[in-house]
N, C-alpha and C. Protein backbone atom coordinates (compact mmCIF):
# COMPACT_ATOMS: atom_id res chain seq x y z
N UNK A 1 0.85 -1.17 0.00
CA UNK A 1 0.00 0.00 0.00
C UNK A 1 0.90 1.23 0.00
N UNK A 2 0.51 2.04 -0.95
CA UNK A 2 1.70 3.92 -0.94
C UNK A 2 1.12 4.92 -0.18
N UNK A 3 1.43 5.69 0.07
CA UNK A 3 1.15 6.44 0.63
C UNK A 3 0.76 7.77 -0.52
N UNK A 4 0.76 7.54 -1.54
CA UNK A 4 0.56 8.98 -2.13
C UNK A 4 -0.69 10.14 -1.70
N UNK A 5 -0.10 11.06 -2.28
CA UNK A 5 -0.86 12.28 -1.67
C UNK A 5 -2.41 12.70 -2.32
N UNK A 6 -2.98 12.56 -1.62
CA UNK A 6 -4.36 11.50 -2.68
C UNK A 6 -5.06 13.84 -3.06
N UNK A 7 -5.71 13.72 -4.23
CA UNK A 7 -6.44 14.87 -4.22
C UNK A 7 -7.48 15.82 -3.57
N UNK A 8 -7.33 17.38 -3.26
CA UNK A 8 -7.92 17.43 -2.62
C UNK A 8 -9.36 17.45 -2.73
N UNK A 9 -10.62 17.18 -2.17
CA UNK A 9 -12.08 17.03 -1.77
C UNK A 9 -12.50 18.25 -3.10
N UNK A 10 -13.08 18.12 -3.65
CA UNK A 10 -14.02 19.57 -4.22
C UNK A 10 -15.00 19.28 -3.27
N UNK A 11 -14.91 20.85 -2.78
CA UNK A 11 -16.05 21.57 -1.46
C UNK A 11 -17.44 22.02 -2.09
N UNK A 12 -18.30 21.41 -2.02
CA UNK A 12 -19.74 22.48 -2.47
C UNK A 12 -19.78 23.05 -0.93
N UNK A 13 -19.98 24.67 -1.07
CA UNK A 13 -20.66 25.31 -0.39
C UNK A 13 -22.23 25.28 -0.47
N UNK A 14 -22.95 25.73 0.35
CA UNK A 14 -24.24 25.77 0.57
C UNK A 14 -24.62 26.61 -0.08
N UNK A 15 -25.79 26.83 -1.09
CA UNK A 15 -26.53 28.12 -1.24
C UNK A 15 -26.35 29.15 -0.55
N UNK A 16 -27.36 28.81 0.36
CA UNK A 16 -27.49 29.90 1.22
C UNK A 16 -26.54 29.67 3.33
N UNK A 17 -25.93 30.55 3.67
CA UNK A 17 -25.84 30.26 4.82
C UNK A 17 -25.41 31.61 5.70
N UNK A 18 -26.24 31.30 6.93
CA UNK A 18 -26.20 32.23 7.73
C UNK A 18 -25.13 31.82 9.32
N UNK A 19 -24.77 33.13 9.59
CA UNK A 19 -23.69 33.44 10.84
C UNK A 19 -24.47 33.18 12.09
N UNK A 20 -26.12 33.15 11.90
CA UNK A 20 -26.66 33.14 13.35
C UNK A 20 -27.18 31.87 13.90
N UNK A 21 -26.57 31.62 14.56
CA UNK A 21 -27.00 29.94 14.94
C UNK A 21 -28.68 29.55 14.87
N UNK A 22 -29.34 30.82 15.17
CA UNK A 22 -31.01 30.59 15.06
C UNK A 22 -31.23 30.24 14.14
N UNK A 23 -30.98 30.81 12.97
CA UNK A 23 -31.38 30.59 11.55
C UNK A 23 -31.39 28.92 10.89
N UNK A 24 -32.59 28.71 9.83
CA UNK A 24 -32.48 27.30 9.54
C UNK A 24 -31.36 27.59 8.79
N UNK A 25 -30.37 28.59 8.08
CA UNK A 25 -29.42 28.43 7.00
C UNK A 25 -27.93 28.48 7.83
N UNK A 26 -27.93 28.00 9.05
CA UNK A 26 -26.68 28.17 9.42
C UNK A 26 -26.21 27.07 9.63
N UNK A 27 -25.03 27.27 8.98
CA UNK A 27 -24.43 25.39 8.98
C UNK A 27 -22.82 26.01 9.23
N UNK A 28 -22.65 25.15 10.63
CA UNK A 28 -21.47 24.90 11.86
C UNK A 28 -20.43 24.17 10.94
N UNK A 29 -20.37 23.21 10.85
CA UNK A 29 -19.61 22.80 9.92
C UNK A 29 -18.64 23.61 8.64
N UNK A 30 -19.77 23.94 8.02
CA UNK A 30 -19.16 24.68 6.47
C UNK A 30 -18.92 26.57 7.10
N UNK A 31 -18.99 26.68 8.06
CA UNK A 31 -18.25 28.05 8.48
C UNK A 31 -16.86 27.79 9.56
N UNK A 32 -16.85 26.49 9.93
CA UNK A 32 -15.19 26.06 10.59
C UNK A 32 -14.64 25.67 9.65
N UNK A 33 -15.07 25.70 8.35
CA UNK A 33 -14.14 25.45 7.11
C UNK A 33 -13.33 27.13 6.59
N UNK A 34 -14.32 27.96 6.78
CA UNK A 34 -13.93 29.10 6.71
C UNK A 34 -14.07 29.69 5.20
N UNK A 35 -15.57 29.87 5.29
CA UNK A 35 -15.94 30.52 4.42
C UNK A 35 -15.75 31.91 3.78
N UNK A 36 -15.20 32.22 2.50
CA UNK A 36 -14.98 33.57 2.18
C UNK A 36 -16.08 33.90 0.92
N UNK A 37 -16.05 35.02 1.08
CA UNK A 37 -17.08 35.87 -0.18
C UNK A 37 -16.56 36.63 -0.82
N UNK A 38 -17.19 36.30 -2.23
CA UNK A 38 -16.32 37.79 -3.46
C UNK A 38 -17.61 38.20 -3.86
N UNK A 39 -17.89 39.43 -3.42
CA UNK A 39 -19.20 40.37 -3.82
C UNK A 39 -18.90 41.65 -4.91
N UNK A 40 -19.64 41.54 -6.33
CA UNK A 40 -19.10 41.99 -7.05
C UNK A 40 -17.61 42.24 -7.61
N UNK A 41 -16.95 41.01 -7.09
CA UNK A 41 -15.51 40.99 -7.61
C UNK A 41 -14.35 41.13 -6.27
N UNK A 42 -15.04 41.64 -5.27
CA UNK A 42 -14.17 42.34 -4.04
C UNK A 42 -15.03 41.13 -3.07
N UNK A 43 -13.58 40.82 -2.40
CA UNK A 43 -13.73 39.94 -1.24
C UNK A 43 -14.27 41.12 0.28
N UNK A 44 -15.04 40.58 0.30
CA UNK A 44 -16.09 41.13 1.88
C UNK A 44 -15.38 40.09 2.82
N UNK A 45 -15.44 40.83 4.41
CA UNK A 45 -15.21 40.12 5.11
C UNK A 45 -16.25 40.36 6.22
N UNK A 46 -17.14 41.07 6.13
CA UNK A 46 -18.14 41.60 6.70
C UNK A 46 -19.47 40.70 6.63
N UNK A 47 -19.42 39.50 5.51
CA UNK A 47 -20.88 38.93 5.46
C UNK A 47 -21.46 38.53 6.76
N UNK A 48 -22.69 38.58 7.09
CA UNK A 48 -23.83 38.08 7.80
C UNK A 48 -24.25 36.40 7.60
N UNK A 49 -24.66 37.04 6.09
CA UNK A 49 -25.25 35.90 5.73
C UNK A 49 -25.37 36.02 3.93
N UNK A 50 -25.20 34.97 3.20
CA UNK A 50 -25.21 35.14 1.70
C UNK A 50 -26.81 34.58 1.33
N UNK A 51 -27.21 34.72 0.00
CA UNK A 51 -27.54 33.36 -1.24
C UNK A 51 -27.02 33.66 -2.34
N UNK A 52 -26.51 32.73 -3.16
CA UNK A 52 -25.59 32.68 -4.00
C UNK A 52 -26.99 33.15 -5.20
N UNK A 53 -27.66 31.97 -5.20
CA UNK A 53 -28.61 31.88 -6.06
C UNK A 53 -29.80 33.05 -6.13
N UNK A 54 -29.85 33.90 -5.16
CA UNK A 54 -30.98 35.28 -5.56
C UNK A 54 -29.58 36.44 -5.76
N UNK A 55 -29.14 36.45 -5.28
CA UNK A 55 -27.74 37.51 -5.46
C UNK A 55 -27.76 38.28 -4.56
N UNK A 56 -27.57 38.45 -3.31
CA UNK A 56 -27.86 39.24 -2.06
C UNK A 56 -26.63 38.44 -1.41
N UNK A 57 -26.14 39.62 -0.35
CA UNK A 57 -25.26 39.51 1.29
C UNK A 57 -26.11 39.84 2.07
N UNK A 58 -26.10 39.55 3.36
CA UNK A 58 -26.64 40.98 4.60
C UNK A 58 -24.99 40.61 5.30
N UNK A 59 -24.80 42.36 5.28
CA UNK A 59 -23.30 42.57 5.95
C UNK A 59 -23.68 43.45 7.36
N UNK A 60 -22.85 43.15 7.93
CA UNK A 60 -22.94 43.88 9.88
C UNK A 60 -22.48 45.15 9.23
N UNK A 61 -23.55 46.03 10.26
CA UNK A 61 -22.99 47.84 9.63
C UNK A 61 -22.42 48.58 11.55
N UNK A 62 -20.99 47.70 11.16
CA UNK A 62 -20.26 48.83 11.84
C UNK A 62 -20.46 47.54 13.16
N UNK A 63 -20.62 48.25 14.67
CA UNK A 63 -20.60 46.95 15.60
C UNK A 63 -21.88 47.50 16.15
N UNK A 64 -22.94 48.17 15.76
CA UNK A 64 -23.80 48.04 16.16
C UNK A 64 -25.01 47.11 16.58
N UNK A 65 -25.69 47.16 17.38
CA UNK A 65 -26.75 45.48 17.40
C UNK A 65 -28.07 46.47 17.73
N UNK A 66 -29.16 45.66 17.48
CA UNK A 66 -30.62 45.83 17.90
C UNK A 66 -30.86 45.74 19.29
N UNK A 67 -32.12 45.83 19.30
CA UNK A 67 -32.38 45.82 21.10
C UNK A 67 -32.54 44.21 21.73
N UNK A 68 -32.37 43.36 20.57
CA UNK A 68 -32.08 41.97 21.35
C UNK A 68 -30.79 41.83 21.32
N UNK A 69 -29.67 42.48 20.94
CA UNK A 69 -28.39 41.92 20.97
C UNK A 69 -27.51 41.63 19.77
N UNK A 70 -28.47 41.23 18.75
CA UNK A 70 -28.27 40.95 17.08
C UNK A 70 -27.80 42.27 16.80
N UNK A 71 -26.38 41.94 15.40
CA UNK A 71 -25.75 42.83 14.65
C UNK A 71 -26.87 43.16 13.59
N UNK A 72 -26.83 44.76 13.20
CA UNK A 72 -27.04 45.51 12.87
C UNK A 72 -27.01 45.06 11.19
N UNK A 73 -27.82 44.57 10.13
CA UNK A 73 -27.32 44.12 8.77
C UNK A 73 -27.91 45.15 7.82
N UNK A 74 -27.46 45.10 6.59
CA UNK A 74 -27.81 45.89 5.40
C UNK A 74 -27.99 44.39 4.61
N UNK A 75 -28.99 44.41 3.51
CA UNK A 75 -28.91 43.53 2.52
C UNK A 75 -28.09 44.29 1.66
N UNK A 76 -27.73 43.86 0.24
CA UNK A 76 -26.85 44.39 -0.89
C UNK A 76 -27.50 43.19 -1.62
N UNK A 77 -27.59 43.73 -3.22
CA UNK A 77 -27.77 42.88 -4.22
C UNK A 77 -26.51 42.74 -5.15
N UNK A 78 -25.95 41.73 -5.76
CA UNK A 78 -24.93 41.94 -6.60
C UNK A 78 -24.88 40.50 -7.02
N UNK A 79 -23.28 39.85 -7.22
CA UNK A 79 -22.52 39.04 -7.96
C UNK A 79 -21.97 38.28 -6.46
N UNK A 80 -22.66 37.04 -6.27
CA UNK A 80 -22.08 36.79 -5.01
C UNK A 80 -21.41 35.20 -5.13
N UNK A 81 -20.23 34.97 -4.79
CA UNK A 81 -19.06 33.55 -5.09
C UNK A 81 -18.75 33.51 -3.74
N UNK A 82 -18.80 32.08 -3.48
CA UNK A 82 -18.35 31.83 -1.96
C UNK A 82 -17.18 30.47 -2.25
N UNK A 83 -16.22 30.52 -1.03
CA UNK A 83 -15.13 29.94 -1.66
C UNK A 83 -14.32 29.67 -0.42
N UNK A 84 -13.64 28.45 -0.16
CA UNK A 84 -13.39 27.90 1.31
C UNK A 84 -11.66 28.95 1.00
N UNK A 85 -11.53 29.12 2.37
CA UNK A 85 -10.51 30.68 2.32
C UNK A 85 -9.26 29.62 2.68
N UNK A 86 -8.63 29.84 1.77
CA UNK A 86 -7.05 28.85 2.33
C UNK A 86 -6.24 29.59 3.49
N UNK A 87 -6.09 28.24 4.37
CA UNK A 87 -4.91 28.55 5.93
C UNK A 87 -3.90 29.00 5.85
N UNK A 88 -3.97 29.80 6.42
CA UNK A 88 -3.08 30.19 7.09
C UNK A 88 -1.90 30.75 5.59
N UNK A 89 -2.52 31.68 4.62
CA UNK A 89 -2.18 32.03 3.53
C UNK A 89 -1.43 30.97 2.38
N UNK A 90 -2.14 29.86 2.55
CA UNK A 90 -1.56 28.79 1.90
C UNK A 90 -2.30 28.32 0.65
N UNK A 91 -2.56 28.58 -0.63
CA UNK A 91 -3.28 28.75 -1.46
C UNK A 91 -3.89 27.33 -1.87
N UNK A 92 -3.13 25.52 -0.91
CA UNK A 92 -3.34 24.10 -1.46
C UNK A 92 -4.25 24.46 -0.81
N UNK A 93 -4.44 24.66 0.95
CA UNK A 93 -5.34 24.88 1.87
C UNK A 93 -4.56 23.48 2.55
C-alpha cells in the first residue's frame, strides 16, 4: 500500500448560509471550514449571511446590534461567489 498524496475534496458550499446559529441556514460545519465571499468581484469580510442563487449579502454595519443583541445588517444585491478561504495564507489549503 503507498502512501501517495491522494487529491484534494471539491467543497460544495451551501446556497445559502447564515452566521446566526437561530437561523435554519446556518451550517457549523461549512463556516469552521472558513468561508470567504467575493461580492461583485471584491472579497467582503463583513458577510452576515449570503444566497448565492438570488444575489444578495446581509453585511454587519459597523458593531452596532438591535435591542435583542443581534448585529445591525444591510442587505446588498450583486454578484455573489463563496469559496473555502485557504490557511493560514496557503493557497493548497
Amino acid at each position: 500500500m503507498t502512501d501517495a498524496p491522494s487529491e484534494p475534496e471539491a467543497v460544495t458550499l451551501p446556497d445559502r448560509i447564515s452566521a446566526d446559529p437561530k437561523s435554519p441556514f446556518y451550517d457549523k460545519a461549512a463556516l469552521d471550514r472558513g468561508v470567504g465571499i467575493l461580492f461583485n468581484g471584491a472579497e467582503r469580510t463583513n458577510v452576515y449571511e449570503y444566497c448565492i442563487s438570488e444575489g444578495w449579502i446581509r453585511s454587519t454595519v459597523g458593531n452596532t446590534v438591535d435591542r435583542k443583541g443581534n448585529p445591525m445588517t444591510m442587505k446588498v444585491k450583486g454578484k455573489v461567489e463563496a469559496f473555502i478561504k485557504p490557511e493560514n495564507g496557503n493557497p493548497e489549503g
